[in-house]
Structures are given as structure tokens and as C-alpha cells.
C-alpha atoms as a PDB file:
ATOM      1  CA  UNK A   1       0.000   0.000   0.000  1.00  0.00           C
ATOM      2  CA  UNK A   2       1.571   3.405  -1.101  1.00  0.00           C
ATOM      3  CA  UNK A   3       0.307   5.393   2.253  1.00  0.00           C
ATOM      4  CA  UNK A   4       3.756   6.647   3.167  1.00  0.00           C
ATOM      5  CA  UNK A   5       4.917   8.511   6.621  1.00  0.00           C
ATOM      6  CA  UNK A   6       7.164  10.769   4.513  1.00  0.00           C
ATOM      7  CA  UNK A   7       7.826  11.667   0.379  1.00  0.00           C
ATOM      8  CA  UNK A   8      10.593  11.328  -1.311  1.00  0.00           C
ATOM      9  CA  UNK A   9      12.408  14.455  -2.496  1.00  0.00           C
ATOM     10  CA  UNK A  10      11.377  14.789  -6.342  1.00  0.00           C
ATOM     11  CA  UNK A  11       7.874  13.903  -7.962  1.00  0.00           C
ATOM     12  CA  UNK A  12       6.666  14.234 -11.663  1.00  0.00           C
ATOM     13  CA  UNK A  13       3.559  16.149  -9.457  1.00  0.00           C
ATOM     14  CA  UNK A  14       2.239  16.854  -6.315  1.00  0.00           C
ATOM     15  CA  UNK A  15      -1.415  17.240  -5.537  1.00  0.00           C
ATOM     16  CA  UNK A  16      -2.662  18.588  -2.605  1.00  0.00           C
ATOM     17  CA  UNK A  17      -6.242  17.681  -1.281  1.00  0.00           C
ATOM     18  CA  UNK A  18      -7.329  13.405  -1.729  1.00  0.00           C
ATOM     19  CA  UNK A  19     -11.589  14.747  -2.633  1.00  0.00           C
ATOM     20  CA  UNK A  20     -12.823  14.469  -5.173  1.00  0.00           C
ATOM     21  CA  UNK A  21     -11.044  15.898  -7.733  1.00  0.00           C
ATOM     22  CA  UNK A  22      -7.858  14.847  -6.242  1.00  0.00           C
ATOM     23  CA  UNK A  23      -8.587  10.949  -6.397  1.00  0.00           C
ATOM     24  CA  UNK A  24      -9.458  11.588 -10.281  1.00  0.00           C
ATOM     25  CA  UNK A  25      -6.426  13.295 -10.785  1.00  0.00           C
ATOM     26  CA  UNK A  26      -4.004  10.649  -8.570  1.00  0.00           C
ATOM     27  CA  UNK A  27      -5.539   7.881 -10.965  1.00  0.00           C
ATOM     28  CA  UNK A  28      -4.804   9.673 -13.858  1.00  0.00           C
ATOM     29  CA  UNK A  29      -1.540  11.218 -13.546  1.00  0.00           C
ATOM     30  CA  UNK A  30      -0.207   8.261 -11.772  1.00  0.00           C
ATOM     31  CA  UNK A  31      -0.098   5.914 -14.911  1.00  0.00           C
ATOM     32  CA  UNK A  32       2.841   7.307 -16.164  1.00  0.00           C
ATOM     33  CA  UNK A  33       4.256   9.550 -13.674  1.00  0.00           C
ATOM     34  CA  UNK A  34       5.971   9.369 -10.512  1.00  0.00           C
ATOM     35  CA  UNK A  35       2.888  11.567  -8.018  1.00  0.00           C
ATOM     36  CA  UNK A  36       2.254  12.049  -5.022  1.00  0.00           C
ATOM     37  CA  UNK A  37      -1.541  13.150  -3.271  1.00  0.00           C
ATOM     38  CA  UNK A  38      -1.522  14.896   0.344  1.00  0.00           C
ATOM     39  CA  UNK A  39      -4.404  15.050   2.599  1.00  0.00           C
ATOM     40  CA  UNK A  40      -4.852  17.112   5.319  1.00  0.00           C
ATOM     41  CA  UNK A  41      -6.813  14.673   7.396  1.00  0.00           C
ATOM     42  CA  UNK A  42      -6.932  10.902   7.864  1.00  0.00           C
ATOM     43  CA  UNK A  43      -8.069   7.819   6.407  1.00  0.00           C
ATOM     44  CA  UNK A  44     -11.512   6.873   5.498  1.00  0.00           C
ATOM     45  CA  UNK A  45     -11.884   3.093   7.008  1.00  0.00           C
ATOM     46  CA  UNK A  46     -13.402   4.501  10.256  1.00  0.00           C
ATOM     47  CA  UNK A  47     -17.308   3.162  10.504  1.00  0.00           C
ATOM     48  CA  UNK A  48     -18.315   6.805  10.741  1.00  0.00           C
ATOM     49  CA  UNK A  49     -17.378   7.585   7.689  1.00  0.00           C
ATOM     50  CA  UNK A  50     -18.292   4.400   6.213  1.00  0.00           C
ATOM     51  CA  UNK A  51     -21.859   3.698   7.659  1.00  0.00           C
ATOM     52  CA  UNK A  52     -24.447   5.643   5.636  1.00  0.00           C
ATOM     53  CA  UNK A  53     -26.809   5.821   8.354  1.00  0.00           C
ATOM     54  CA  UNK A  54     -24.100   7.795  10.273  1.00  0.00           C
ATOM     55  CA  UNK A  55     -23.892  10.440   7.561  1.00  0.00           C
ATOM     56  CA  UNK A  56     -24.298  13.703   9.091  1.00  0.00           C
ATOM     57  CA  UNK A  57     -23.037  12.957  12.363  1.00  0.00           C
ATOM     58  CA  UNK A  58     -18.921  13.601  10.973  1.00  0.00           C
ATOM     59  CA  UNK A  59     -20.006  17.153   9.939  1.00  0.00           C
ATOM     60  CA  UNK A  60     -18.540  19.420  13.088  1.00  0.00           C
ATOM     61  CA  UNK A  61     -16.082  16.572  14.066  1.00  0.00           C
ATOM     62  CA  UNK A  62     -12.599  18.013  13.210  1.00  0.00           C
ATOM     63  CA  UNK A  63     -11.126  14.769  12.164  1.00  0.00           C
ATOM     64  CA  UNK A  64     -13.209  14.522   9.795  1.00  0.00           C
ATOM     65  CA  UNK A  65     -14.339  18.257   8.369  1.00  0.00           C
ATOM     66  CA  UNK A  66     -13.368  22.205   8.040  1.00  0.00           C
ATOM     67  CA  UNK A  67     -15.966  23.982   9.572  1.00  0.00           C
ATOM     68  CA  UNK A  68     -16.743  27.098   7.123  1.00  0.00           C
ATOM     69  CA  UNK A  69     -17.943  30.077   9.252  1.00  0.00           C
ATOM     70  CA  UNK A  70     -20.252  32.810   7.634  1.00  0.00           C
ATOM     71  CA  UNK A  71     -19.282  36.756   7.850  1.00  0.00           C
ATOM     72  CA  UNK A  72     -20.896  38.235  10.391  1.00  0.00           C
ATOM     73  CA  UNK A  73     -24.943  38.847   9.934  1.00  0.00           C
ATOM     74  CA  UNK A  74     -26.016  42.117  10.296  1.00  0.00           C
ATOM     75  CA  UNK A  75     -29.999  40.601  11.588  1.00  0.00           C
ATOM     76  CA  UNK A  76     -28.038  38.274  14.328  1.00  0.00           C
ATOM     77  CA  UNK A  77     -26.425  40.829  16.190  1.00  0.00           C
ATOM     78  CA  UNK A  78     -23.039  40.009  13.703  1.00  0.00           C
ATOM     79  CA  UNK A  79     -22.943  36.714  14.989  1.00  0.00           C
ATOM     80  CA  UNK A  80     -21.144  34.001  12.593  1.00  0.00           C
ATOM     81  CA  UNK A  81     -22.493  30.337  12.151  1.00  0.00           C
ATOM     82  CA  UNK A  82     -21.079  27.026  10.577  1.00  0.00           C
ATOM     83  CA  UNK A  83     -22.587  26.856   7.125  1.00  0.00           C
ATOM     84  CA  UNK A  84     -20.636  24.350   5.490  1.00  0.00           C
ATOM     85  CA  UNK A  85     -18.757  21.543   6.649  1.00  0.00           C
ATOM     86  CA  UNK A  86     -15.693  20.487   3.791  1.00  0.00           C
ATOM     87  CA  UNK A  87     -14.137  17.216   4.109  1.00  0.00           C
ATOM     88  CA  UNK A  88     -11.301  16.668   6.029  1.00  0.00           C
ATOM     89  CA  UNK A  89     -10.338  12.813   4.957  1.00  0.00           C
ATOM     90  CA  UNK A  90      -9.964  10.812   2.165  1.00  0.00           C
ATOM     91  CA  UNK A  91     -11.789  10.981  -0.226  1.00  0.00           C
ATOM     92  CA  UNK A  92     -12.811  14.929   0.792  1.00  0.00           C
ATOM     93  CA  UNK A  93     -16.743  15.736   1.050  1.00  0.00           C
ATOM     94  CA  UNK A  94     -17.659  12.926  -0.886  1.00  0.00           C
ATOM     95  CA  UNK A  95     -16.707  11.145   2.165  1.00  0.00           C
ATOM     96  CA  UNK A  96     -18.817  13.116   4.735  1.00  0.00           C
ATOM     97  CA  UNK A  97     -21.972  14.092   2.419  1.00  0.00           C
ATOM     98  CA  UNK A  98     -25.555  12.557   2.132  1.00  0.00           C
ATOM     99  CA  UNK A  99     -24.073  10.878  -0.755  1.00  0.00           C
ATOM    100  CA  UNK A 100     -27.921  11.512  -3.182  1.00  0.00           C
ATOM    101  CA  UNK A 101     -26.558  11.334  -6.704  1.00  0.00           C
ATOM    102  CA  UNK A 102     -27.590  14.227  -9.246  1.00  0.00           C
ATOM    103  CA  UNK A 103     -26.037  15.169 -12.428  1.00  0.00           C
ATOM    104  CA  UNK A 104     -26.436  19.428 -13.027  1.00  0.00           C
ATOM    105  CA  UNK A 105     -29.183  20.671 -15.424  1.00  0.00           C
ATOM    106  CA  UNK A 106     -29.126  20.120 -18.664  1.00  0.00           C
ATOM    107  CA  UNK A 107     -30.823  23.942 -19.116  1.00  0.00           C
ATOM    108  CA  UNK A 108     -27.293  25.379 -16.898  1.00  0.00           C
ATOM    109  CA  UNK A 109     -24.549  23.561 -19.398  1.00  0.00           C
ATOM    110  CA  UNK A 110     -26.445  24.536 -22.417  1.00  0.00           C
ATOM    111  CA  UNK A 111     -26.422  28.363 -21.221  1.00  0.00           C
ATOM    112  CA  UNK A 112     -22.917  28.387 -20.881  1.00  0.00           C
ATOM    113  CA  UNK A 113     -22.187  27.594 -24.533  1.00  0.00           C
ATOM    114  CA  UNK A 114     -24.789  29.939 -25.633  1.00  0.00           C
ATOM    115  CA  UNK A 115     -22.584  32.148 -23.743  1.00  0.00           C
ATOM    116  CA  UNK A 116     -19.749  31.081 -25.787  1.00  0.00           C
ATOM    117  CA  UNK A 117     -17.824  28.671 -23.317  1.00  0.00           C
ATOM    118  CA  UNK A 118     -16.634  26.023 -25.728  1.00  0.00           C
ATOM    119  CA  UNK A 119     -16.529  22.157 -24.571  1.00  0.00           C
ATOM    120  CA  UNK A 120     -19.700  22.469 -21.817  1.00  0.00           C
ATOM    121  CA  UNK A 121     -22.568  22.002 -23.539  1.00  0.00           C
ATOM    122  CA  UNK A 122     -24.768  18.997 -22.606  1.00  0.00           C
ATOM    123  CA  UNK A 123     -23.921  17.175 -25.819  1.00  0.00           C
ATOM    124  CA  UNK A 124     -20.397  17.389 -24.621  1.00  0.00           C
ATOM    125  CA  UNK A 125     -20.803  16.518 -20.998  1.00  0.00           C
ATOM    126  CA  UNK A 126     -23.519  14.505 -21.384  1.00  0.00           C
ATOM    127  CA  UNK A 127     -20.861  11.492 -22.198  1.00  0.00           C
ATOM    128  CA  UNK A 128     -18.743  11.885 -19.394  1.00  0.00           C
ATOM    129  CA  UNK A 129     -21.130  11.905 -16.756  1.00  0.00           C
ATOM    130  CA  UNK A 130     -22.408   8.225 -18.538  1.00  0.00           C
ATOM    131  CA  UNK A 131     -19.067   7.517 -18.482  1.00  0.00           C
ATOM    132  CA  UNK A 132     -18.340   8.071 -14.421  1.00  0.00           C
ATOM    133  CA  UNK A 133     -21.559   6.296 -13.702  1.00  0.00           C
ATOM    134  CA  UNK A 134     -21.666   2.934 -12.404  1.00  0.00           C
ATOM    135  CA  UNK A 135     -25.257   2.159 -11.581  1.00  0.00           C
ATOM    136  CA  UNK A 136     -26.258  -1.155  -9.874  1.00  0.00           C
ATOM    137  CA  UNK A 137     -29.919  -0.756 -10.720  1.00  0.00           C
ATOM    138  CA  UNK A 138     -32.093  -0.791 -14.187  1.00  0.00           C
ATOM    139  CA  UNK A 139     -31.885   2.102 -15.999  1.00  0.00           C
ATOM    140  CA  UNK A 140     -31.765   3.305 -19.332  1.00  0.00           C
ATOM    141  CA  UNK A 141     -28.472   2.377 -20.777  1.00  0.00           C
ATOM    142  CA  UNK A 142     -28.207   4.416 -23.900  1.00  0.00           C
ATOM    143  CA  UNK A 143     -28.239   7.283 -20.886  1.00  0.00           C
ATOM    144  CA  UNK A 144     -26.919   6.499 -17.892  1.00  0.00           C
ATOM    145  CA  UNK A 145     -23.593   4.354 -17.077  1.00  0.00           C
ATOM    146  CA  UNK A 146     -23.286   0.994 -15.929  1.00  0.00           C
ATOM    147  CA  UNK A 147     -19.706   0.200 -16.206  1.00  0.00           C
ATOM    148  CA  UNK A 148     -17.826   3.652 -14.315  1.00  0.00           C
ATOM    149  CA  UNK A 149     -16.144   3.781 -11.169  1.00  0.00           C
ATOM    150  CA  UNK A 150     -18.579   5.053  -9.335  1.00  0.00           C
ATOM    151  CA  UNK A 151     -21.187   2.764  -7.714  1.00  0.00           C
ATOM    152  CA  UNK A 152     -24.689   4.186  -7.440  1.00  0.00           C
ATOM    153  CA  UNK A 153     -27.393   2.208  -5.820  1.00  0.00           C
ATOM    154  CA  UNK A 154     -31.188   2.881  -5.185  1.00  0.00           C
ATOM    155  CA  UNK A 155     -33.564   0.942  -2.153  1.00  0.00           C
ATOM    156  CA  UNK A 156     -34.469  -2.188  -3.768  1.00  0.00           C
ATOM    157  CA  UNK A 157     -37.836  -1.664  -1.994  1.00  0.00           C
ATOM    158  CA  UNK A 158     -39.834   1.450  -1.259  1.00  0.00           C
ATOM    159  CA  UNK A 159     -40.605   1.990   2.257  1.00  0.00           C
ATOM    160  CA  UNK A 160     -44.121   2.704   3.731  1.00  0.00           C
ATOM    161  CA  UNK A 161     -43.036   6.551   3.813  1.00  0.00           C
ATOM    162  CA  UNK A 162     -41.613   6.703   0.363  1.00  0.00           C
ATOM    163  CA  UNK A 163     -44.566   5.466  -1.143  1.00  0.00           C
ATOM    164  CA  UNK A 164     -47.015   7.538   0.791  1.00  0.00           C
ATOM    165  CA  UNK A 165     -44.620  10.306  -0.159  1.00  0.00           C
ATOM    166  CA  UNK A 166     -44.880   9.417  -3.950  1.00  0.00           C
ATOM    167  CA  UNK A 167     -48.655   9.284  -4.180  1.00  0.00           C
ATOM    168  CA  UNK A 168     -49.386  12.383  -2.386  1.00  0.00           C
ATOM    169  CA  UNK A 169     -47.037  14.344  -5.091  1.00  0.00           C
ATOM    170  CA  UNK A 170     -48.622  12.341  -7.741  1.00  0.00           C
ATOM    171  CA  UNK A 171     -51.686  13.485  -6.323  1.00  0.00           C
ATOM    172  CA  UNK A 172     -50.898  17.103  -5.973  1.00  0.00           C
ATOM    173  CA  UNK A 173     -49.822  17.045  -9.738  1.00  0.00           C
ATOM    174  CA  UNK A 174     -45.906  16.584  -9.713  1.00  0.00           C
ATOM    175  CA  UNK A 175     -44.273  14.428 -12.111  1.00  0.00           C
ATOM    176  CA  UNK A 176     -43.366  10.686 -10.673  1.00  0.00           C
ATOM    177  CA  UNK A 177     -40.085   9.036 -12.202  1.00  0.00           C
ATOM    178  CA  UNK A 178     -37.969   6.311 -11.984  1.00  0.00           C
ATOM    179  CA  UNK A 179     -35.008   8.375 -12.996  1.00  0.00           C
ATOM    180  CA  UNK A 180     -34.431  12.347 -12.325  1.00  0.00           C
ATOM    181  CA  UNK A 181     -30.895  11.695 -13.840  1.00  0.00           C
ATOM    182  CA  UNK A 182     -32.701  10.373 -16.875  1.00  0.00           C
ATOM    183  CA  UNK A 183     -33.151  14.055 -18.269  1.00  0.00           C
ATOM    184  CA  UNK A 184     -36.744  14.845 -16.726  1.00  0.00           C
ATOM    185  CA  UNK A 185     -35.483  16.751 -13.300  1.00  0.00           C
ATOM    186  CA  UNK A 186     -38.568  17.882 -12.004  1.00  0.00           C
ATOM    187  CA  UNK A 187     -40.767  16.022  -9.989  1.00  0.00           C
ATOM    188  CA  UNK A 188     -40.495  13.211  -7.408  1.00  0.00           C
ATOM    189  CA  UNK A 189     -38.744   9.538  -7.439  1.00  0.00           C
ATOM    190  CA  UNK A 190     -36.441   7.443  -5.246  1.00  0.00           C
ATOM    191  CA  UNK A 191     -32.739   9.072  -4.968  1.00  0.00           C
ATOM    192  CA  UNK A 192     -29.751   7.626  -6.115  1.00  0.00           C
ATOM    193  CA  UNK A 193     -27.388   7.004  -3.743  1.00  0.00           C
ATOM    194  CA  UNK A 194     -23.273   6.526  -3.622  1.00  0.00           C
ATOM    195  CA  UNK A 195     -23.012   3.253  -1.664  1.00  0.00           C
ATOM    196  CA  UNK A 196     -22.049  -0.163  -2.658  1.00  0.00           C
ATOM    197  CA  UNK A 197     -22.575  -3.237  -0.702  1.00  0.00           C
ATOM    198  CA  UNK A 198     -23.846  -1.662   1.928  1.00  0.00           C
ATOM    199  CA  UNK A 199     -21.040   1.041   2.500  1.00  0.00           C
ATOM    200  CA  UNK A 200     -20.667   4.462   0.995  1.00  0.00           C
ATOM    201  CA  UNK A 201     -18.711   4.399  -2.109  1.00  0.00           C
ATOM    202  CA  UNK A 202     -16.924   7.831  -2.471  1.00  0.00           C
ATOM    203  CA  UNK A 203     -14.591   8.630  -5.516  1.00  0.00           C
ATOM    204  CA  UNK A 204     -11.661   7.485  -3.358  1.00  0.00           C
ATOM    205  CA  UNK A 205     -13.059   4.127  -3.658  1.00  0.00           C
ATOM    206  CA  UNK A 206     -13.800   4.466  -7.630  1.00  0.00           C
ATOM    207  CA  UNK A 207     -10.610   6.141  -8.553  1.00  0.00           C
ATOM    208  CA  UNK A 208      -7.658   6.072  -5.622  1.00  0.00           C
ATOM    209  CA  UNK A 209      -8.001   3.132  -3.893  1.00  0.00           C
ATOM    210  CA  UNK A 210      -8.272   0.763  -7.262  1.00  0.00           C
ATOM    211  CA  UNK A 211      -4.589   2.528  -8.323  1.00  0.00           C
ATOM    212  CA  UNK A 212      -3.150   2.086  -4.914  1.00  0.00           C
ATOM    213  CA  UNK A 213      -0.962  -1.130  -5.996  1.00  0.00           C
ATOM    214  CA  UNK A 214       1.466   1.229  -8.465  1.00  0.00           C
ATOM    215  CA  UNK A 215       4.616   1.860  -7.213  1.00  0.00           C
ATOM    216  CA  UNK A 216       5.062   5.304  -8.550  1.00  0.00           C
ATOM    217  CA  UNK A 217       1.965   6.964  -6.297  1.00  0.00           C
ATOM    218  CA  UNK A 218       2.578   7.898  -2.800  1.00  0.00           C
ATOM    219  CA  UNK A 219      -0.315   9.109  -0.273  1.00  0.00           C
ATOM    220  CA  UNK A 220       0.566  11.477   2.421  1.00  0.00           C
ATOM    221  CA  UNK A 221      -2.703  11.961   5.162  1.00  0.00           C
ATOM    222  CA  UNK A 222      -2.656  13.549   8.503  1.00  0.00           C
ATOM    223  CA  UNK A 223      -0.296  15.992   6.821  1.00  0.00           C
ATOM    224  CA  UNK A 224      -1.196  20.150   6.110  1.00  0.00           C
ATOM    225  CA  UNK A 225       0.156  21.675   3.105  1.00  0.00           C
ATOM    226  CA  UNK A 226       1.173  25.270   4.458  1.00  0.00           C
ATOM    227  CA  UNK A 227       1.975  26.707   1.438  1.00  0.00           C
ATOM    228  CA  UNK A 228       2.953  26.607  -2.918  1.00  0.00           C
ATOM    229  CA  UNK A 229       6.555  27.788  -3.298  1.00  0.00           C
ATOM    230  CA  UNK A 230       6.044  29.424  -7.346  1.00  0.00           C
ATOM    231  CA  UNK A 231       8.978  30.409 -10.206  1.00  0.00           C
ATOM    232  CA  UNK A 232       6.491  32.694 -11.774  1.00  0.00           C
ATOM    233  CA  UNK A 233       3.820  30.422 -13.100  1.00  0.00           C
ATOM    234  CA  UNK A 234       5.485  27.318 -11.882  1.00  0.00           C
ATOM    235  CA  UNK A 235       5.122  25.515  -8.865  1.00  0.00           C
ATOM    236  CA  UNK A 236       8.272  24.543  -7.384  1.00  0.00           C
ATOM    237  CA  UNK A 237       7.324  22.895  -3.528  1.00  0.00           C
END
């Protein structure tokens, strides 16, 4: 296992942060190059973390979270609160949220290019997010992903609530589906969920911990980057 208690001097690249987009990159850049990925907090095996009835309960607890205070409010005497808890652990907030699965509006990405940003229409992301999806359920396949690294599960039977839940929107006029990540957004249906076997399934299961084995990626945790040393654009330390 690459976890390591110190790094070496010299790396083809450093990331710092194991979330989300730090597991994707680790995976990526480690095929061919020498990388290593630091995290600021620990490990994810702990059942807290692990136990998606228990999700909620790591927000506030600093081994596993930043808390992110407001600015002071003007209507609560300037008091701050705790509005966002980020993940402190492997696998970042992916590894401390309610883990409900939901691609971004179709409308949103389609605005963008209208707005000239090349590469993020829907047509073009459309394919990716197919691509990322691993869903464990029946679905429509010339949409959604069955063979990505990312596990996505749904109850195999509706509960007495859900159901109630379901026919009072269909009553009250709301669109029922099977699939809100099938295109139609609006309306009610079961959520997807980021747990396999019982266990949340975070993108440092799908992408880190599959790449673990190579030799040339290290894994610092428990460790705070203090600061980027630059040479103008580069990054030196």
C-alpha cells in the first residue's frame, strides 16, 4: 500500500487535497508519472465515515471536516455560524456528504455555450457523466452508465413513507419518475445514492483506492500543506 509517513524528495507532481477531484487526478496522472496526493486529514476506514446511516453525524467533528464560518450577519447581532462543513479525509466531502446522486441541469450547461464557453454544452458533458456512472440498478443504458467507477445504488424496496410520499405528489400534480438523472429533473422519485454493498462508495473508492498497488503513487494523510513555493507560473514545492 503506497500510504507513506514521509515523500521522497522529487515527484513528476504533487497534488494537494485526496476529494474528489484529487482521487481523479491521482488515478490519472499516476499511470505514467511518478505523483504524489496529500491530505490534510486521515483515512476513510473509520465506521463513521463508512456507515451511511451515520452520515451527518462527521459534519462538526474536526477529524473529519473544516468547519466554514459565515461573515458576520447584520440581523443576528453580527454573529457568525457554521454553514458548510468540507471534508477533512480521504476521499474529501464525498466522504462526509448525504451521498444523493444528481447530475447538473441540462438547461445550466447549455447556457454556458450559448454564452460562448466552448466544450460544456450537454452534448459534450452529457458522455462523461455516462461515463463516471456505475449504476447497480435498471436504468436506461443508452443514458446512464453501468460500467464507471462510481457505484450508485437505489432501495431495492420502497418503504411505507416513500410510497405515501410518492402518491401524495402524484396526487398534488408533480411528475413521478424512476429516474431524475434520466433528463426529466422535475418532480419526485427514489434518490440515487453513492453506496455499494452496503457502504458508501466515495470517488476514493472508484478512482484512488483501485490505483493504490502502483509503485510510482505515494499518499501522504494527517499531513497540512502550508503553502505553494512558485517560479512565476510554476510551482516549485
Amino acid at each position: 500500500m503506497p500510504f507513506v509517513d514521509s515523500a521522497e524528495e522529487c515527484y513528476d507532481y504533487i497534488i494537494v487535497g485526496a476529494g474528489a477531484s484529487g482521487c481523479v487526478v491521482a488515478n490519472r496522472l499516476s499511470s505514467t508519472n511518478k505523483t504524489l496526493l496529500i491530505e490534510a486529514g486521515g483515512l476513510d476506514s473509520s465506521w463513521e465515515v463508512l456507515m451511511p446511516q451515520h452520515c451527518g453525524l462527521t459534519w462538526g467533528d474536526e477529524r473529519f471536516s473544516w468547519p466554514i464560518m459565515s461573515t458576520p450577519q447584520v440581523h443576528l447581532k453580527n454573529s457568525k455560524s457554521t454553514t458548510a462543513y468540507l471534508g477533512k479525509v480521504i476521499g474529501g466531502s464525498a466522504s462526509i456528504n448525504t451521498m444523493c446522486w444528481m447530475r447538473g441541469n441540462q438547461s445550466d450547461y447549455d447556457s454556458w455555450a450559448s454564452l460562448g464557453v466552448e466544450g460544456w454544452s450537454w452534448s459534450d458533458v452529457a458522455p462523461y457523466f455516462k461515463k463516471v456512472e456505475g449504476c447497480t440498478f435498471k436504468c436506461n443504458t443508452d443514458i446512464r452508465g453501468t460500467s464507471g467507477p462510481m457505484k450508485l445504488t437505489k432501495p431495492k424496496e420502497k418503504s411505507h413513507f416513500v410510497s405515501a410520499v410518492l402518491k401524495a405528489a402524484e396526487q398534488m400534480g408533480y411528475p413521478i419518475t424512476d429516474d431524475l438523472n434520466s433528463g426529466q429533473m422535475e418532480g419526485f422519485a427514489p434518490i440515487e445514492s453513492q453506496t455499494h454493498k452496503g457502504v458508501r462508495h466515495s470517488p476514493a473508492q472508484g478512482y484512488l483506492y483501485p490505483v493504490l498497488p502502483r509503485d510510482n503513487l505515494h499518499v501522504l494523510y494527517n499531513t497540512q500543506v502550508a503553502k505553494v513555493t512558485l517560479d512565476q507560473l510554476f510551482a516549485t514545492g
